[in-house]
N, C-alpha and C. Protein backbone atom coordinates (compact mmCIF):
# COMPACT_ATOMS: atom_id res chain seq x y z
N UNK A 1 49.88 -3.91 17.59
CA UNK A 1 48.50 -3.54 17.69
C UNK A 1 47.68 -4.83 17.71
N UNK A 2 46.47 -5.21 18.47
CA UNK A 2 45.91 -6.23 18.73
C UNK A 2 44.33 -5.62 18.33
N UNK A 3 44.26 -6.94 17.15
CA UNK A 3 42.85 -6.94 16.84
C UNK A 3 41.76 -7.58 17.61
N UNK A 4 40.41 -7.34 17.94
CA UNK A 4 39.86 -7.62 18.65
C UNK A 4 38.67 -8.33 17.76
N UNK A 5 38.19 -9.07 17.82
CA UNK A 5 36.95 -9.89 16.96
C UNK A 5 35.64 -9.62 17.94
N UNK A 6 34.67 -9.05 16.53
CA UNK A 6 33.32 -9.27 16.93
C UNK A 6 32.21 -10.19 17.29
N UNK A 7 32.32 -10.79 18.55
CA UNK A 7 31.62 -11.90 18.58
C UNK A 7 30.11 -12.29 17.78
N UNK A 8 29.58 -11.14 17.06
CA UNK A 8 28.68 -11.24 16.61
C UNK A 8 28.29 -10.80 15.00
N UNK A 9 29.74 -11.20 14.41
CA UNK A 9 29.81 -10.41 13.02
C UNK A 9 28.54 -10.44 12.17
N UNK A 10 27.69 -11.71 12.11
CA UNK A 10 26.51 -12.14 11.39
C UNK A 10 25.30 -11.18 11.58
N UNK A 11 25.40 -11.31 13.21
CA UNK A 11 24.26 -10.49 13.47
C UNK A 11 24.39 -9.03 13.30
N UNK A 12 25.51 -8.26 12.97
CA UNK A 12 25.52 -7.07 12.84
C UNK A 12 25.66 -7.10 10.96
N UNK A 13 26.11 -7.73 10.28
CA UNK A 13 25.35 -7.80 8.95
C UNK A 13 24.04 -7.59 8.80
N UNK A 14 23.36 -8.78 9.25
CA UNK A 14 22.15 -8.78 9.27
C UNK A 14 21.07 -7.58 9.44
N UNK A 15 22.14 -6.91 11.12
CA UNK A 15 20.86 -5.57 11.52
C UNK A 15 21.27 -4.87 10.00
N UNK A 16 22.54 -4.35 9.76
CA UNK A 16 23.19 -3.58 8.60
C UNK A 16 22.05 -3.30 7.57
N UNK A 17 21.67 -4.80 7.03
CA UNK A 17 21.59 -4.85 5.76
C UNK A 17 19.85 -4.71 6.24
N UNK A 18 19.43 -4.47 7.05
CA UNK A 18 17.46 -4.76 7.01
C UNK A 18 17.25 -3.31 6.95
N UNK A 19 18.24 -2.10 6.80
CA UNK A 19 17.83 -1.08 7.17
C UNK A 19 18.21 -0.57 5.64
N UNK A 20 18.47 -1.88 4.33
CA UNK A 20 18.57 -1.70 3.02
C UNK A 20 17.28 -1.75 2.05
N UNK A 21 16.27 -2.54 2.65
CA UNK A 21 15.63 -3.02 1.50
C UNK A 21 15.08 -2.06 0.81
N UNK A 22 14.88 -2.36 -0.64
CA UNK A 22 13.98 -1.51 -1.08
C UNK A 22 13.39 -2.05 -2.06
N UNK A 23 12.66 -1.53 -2.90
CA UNK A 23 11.97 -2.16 -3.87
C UNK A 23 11.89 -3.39 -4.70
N UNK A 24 13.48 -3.71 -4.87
CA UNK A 24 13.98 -4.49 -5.38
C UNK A 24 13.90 -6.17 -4.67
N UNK A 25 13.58 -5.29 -2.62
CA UNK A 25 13.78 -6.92 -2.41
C UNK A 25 12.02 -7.14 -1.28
N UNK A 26 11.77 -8.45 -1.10
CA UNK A 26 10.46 -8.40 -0.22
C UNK A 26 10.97 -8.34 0.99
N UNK A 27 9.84 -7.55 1.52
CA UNK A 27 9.88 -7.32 3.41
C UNK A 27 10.06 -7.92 3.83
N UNK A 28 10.81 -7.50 4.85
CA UNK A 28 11.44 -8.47 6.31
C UNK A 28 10.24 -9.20 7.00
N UNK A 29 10.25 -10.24 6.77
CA UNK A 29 8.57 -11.04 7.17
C UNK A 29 7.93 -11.28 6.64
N UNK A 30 8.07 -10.76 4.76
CA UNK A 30 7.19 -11.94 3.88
C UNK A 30 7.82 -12.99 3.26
N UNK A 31 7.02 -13.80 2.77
CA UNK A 31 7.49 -15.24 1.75
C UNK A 31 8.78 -14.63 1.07
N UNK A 32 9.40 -15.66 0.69
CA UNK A 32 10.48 -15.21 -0.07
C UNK A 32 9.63 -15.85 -1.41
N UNK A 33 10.27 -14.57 -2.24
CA UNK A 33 9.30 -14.57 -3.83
C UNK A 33 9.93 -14.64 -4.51
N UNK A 34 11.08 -15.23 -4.16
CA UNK A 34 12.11 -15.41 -5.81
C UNK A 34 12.87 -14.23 -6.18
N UNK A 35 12.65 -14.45 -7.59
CA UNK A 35 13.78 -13.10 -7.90
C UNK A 35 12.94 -12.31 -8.32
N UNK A 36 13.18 -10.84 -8.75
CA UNK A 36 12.59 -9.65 -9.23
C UNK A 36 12.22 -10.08 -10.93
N UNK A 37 11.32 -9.65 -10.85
CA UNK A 37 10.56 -10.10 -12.44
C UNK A 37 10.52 -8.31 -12.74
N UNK A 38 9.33 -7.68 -12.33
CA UNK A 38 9.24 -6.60 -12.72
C UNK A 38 9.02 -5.40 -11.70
N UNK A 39 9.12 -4.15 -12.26
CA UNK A 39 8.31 -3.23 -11.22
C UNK A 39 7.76 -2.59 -11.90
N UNK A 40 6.41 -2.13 -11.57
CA UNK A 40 5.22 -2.04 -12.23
C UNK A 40 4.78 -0.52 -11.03
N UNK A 41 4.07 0.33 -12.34
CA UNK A 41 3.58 1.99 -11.54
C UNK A 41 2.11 1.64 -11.60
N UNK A 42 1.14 1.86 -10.72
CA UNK A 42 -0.01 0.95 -10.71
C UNK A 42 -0.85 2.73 -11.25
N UNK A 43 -1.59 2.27 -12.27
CA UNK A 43 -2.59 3.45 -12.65
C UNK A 43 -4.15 3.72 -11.28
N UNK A 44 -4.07 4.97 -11.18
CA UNK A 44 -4.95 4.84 -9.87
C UNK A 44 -6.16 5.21 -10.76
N UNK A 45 -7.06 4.75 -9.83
CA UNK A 45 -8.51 4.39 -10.33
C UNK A 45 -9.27 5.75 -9.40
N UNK A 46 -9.40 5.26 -7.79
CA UNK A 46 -9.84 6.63 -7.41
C UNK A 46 -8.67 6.75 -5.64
N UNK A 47 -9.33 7.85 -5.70
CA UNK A 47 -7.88 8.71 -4.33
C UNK A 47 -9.23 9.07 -3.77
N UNK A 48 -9.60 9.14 -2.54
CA UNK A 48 -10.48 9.97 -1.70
C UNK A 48 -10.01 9.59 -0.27
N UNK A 49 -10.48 11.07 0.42
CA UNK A 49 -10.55 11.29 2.03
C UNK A 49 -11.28 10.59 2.71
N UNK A 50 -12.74 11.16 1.82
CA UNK A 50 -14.15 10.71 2.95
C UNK A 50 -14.35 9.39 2.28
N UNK A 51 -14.39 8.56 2.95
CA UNK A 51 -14.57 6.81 2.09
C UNK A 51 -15.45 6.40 2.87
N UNK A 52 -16.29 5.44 2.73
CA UNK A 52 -17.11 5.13 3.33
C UNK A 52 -16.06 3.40 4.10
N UNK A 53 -14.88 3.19 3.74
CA UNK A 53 -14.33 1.68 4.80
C UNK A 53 -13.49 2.85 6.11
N UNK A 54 -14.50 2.38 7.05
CA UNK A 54 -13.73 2.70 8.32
C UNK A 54 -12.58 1.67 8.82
N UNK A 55 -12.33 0.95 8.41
CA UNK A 55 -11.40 0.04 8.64
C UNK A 55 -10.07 -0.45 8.16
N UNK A 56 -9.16 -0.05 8.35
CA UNK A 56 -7.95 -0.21 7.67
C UNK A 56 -7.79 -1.68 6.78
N UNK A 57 -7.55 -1.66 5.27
CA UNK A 57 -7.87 -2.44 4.19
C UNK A 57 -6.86 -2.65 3.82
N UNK A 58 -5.92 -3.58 3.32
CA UNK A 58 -5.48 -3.74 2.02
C UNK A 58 -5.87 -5.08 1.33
N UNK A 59 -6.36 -4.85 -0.24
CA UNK A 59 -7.17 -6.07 -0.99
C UNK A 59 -6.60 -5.96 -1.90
N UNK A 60 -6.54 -7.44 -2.38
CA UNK A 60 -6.43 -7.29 -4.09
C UNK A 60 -7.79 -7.56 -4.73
N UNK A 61 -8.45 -6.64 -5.66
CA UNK A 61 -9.93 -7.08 -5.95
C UNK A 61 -9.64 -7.86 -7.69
N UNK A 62 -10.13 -8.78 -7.66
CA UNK A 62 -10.04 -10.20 -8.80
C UNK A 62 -11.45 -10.08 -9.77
N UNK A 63 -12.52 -10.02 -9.17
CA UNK A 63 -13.33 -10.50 -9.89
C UNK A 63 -14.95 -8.92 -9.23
N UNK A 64 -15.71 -9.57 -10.83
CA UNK A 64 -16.82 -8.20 -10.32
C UNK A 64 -17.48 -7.82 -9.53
N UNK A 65 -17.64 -8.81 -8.90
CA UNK A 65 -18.63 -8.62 -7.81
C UNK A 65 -18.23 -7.89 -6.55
N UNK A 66 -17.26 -8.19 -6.41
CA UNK A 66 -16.26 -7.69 -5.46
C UNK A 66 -15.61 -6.68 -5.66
N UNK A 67 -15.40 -6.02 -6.80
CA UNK A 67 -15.29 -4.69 -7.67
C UNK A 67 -16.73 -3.65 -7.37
N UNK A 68 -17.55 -4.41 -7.66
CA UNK A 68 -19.04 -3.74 -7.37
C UNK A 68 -19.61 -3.25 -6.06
N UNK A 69 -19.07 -4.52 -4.92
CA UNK A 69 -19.32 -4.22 -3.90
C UNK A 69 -18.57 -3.45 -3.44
N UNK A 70 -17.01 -3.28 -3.66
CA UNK A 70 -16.05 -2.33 -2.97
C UNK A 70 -16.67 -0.82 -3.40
N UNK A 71 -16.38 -0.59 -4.20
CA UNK A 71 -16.87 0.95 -5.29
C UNK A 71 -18.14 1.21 -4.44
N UNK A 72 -18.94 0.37 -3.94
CA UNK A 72 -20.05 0.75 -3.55
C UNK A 72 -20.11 1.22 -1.90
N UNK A 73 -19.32 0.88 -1.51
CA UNK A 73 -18.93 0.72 -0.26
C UNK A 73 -18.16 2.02 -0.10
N UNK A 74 -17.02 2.44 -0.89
CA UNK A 74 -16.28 3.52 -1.04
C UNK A 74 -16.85 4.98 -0.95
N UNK A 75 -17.98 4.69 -1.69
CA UNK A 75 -18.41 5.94 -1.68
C UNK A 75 -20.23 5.68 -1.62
N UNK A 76 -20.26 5.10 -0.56
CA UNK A 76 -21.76 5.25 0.25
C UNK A 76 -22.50 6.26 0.65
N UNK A 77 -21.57 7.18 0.84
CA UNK A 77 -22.19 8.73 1.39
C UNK A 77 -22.18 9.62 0.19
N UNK A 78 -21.91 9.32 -0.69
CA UNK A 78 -22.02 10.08 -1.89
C UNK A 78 -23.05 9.90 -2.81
N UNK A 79 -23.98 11.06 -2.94
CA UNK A 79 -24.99 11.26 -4.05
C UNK A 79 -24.70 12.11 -4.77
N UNK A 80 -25.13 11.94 -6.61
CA UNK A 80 -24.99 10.19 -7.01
C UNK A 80 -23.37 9.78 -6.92
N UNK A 81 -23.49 9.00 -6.95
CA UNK A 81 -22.17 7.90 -6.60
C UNK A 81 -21.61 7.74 -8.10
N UNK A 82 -20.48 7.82 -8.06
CA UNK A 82 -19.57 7.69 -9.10
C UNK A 82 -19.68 6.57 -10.17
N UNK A 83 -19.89 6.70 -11.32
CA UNK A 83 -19.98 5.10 -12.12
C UNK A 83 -18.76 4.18 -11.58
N UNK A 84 -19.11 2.85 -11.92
CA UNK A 84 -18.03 1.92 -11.67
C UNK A 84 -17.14 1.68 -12.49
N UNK A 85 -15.98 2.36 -12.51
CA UNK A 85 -14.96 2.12 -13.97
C UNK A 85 -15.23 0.50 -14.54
N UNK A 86 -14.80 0.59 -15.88
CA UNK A 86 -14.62 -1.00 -16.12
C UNK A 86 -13.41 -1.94 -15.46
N UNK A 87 -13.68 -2.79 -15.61
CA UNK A 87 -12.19 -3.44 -15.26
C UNK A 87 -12.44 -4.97 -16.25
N UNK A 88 -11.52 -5.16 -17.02
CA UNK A 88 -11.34 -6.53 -17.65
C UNK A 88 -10.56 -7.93 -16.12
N UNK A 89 -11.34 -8.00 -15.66
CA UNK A 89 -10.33 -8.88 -14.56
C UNK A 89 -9.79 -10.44 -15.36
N UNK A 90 -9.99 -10.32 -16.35
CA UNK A 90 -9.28 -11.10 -17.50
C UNK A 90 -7.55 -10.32 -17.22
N UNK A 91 -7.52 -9.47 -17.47
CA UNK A 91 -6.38 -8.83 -18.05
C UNK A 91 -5.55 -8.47 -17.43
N UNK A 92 -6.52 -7.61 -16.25
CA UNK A 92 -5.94 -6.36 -14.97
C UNK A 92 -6.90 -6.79 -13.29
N UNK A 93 -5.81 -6.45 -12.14
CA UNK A 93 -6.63 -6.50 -11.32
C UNK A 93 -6.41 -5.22 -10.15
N UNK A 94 -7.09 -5.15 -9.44
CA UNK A 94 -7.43 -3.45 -8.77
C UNK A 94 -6.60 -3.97 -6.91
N UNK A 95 -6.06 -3.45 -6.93
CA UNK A 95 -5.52 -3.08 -5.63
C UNK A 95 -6.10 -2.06 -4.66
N UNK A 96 -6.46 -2.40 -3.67
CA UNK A 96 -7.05 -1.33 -2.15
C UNK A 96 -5.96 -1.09 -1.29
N UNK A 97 -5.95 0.11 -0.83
CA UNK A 97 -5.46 0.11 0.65
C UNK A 97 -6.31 1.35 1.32
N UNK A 98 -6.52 1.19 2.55
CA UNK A 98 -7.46 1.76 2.87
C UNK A 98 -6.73 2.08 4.71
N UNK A 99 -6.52 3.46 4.60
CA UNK A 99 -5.95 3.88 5.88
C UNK A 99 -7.27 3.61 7.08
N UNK A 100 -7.79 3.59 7.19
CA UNK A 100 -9.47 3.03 8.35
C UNK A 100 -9.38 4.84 8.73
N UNK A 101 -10.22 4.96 9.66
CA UNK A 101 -11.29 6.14 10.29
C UNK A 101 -10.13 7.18 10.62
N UNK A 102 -9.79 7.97 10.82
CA UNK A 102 -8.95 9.11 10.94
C UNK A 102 -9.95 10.26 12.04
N UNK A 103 -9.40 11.06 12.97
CA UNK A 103 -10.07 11.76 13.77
C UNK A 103 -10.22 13.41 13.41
N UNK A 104 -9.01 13.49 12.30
CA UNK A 104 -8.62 14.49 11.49
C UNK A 104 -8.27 14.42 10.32
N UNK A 105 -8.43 15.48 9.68
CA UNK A 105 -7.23 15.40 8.23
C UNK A 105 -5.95 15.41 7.96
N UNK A 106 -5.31 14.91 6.82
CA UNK A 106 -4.01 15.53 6.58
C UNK A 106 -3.67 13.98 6.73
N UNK A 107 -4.52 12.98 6.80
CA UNK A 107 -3.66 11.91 7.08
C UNK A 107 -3.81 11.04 5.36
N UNK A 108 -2.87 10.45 4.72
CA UNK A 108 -3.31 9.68 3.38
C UNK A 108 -2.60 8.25 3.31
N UNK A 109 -3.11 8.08 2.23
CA UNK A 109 -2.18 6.52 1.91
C UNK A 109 -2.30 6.63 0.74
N UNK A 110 -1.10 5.94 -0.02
CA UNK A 110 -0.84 5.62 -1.43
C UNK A 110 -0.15 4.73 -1.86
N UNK A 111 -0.14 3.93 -3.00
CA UNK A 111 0.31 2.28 -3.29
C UNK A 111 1.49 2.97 -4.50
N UNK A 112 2.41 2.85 -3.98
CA UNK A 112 3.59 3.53 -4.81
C UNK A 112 3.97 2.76 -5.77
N UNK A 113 4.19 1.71 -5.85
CA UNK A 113 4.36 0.77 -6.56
C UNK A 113 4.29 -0.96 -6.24
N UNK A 114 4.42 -1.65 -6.92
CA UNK A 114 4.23 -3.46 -7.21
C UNK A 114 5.30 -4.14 -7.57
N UNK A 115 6.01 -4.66 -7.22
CA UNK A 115 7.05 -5.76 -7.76
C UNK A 115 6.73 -6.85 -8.09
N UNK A 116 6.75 -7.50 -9.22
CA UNK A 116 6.37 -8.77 -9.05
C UNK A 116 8.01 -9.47 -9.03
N UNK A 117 7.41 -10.56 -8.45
CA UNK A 117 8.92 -11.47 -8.26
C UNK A 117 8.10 -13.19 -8.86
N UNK A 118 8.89 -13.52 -8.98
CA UNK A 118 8.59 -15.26 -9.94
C UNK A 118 7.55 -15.88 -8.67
N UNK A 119 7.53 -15.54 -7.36
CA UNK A 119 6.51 -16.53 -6.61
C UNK A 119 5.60 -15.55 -5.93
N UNK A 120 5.51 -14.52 -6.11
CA UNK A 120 4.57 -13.55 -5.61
C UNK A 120 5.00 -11.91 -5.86
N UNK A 121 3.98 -10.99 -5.21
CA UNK A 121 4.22 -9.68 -5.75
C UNK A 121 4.31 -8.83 -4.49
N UNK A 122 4.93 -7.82 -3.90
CA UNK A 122 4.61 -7.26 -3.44
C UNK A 122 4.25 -5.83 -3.82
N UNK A 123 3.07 -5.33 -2.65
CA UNK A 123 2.73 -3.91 -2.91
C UNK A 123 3.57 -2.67 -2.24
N UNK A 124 3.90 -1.73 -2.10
CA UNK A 124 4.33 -0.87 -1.43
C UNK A 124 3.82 0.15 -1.05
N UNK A 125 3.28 0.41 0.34
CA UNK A 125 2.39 1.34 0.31
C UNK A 125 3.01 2.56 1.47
N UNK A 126 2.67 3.89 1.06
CA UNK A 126 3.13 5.04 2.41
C UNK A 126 1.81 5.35 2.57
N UNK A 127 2.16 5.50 3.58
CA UNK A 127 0.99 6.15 4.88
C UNK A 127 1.60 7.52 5.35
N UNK A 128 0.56 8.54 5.35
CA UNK A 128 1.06 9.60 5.73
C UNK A 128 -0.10 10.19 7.19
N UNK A 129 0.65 10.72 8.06
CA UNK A 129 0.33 10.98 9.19
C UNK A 129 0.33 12.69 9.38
N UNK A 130 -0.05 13.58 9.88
CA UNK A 130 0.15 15.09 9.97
C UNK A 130 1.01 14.65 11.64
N UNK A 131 2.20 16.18 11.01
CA UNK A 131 3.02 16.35 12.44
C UNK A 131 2.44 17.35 13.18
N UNK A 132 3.18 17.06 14.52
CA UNK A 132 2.46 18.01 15.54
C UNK A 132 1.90 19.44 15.43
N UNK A 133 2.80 20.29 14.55
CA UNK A 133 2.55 21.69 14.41
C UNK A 133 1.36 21.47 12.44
N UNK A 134 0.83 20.84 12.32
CA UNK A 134 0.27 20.90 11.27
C UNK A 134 -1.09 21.17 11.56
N UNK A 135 -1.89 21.78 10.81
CA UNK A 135 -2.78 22.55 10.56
C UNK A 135 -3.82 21.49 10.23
N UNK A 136 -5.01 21.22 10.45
CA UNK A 136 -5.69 20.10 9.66
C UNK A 136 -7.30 20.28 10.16
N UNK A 137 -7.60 19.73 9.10
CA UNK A 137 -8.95 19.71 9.16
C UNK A 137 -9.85 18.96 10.56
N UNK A 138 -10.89 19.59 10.68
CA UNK A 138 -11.65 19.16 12.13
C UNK A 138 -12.53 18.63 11.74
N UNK A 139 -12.23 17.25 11.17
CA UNK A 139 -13.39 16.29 10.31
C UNK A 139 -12.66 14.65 10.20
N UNK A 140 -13.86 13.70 10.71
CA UNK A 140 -13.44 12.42 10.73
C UNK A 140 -12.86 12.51 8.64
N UNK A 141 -11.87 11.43 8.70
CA UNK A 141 -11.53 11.13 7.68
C UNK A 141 -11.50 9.41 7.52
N UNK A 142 -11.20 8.93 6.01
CA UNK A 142 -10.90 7.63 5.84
C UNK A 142 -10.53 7.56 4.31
N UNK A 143 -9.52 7.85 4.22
CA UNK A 143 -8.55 7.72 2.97
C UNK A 143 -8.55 6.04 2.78
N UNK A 144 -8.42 6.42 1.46
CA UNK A 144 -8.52 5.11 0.36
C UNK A 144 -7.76 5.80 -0.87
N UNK A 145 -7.76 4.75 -1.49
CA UNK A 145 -6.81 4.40 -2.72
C UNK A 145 -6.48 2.90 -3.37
N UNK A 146 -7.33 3.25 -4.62
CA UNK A 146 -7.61 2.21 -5.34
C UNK A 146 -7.02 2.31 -7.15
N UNK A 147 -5.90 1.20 -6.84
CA UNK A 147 -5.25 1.46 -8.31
C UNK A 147 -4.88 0.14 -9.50
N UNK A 148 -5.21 0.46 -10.28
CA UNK A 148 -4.98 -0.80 -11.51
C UNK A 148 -4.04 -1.30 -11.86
N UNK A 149 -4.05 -2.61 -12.31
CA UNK A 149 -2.63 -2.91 -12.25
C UNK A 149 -2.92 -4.32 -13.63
N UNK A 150 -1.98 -3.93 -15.08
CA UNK A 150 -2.45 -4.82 -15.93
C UNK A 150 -1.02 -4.81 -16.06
N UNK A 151 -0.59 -6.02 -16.79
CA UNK A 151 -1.00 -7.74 -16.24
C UNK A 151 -1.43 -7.79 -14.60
N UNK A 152 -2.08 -8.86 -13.90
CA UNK A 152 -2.49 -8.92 -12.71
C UNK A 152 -0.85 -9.18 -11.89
N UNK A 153 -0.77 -8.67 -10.65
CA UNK A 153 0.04 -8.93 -10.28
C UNK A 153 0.20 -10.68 -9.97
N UNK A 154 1.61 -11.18 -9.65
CA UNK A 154 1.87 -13.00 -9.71
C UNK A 154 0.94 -12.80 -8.44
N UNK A 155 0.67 -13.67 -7.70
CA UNK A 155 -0.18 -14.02 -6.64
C UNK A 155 1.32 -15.23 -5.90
N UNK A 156 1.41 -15.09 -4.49
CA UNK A 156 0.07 -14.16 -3.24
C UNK A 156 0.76 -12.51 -3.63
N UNK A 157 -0.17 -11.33 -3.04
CA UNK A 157 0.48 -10.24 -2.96
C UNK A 157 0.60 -9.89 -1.63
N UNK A 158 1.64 -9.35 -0.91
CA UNK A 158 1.77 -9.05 0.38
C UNK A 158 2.05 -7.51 0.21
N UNK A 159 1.35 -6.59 1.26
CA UNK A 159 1.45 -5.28 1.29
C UNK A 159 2.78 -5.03 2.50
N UNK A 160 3.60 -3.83 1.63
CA UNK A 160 4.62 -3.61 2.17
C UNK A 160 4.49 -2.12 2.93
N UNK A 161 4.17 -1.76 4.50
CA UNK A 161 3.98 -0.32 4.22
C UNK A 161 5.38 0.65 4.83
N UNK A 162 5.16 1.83 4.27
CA UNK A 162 5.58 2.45 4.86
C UNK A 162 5.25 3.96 5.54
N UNK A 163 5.46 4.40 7.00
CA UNK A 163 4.77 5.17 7.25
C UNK A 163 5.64 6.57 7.77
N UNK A 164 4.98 7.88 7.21
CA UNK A 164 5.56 8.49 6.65
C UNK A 164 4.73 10.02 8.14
N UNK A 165 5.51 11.00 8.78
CA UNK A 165 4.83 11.99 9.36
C UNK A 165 4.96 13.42 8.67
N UNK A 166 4.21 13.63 8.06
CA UNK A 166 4.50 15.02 7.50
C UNK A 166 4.81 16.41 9.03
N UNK A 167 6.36 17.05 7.94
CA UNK A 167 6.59 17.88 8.76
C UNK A 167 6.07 19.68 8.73
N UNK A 168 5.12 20.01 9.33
CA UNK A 168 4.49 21.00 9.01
C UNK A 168 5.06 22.53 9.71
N UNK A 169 6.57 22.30 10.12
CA UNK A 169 7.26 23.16 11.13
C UNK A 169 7.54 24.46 9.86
């Protein structure tokens, strides 16, 4: 019997293993961040449809002003407008992701979790899309999601997403 060699053993590792990552390691295309320090469940602050950022976001918010202005921004179309939670940005810092303008409903985003690793953190975020046979609302949308995260995550943070079609069959 005659064995035959793969001229390309590396590169078929390689595809193998990119269709592994998960939490544990950073995305195919960010910094390499060292090793895994922690994983962290980020407490959410607020979840909404109608948001006032038409523009697809992801932030890390640091300091107040920029806390003040986001919150304010979030919910512009809303009277009265929600108080501004506290935030110690000593302590903790607030994470965005912000799906932008939607033509319908049924579409969301959510920051599942944070890894920090010794040279940076990443975020992990799903995006959810409505499938063809789904039912949905006949109203612009713009999902957001904004969640806390104490200790601050290591810095830089790179958002990891993933996108997700709900099946409505």
């Amino acid at each position: 019997m005659k064995l035959t060699s793969c001229p390309f053993p590396s590169l078929l590792v390689t595809a193998v293993s990119l269709g592994c990552l998960d939490a544990s390691s950073p995305p195919f295309g960010a910094p390499a961040f060292g090793t895994r320090v922690a994983v962290d469940s980020p407490v959410p602050v607020a979840h909404e449809y109608y948001s006032g950022l038409g523009d697809p976001a992801r932030l890390v918010i640091a300091d107040s002003a920029t806390w003040a202005a986001i919150w304010a921004q979030v919910y512009a179309a809303l009277q009265p407008r929600p108080s501004l939670p506290a935030v110690d940005f000593r302590t903790e810092q607030v994470l965005l992701a912000a799906l932008g303008q939607r033509n319908t409903g049924a579409y969301d985003i959510r920051i599942d979790s944070v890894v920090r690793f010794t040279l940076g953190s990443v975020a992990y975020v799903t995006t959810t899309a409505p499938g063809r046979n789904c039912v949905t609302t006949q109203a612009l949308t713009q999902p957001v999601e904004l969640v806390r995260l104490a200790p601050p995550p290591v810095a830089p943070v790179a958002f990891a997403q993933r996108a997700v079609v709900r099946d409505c069959s």
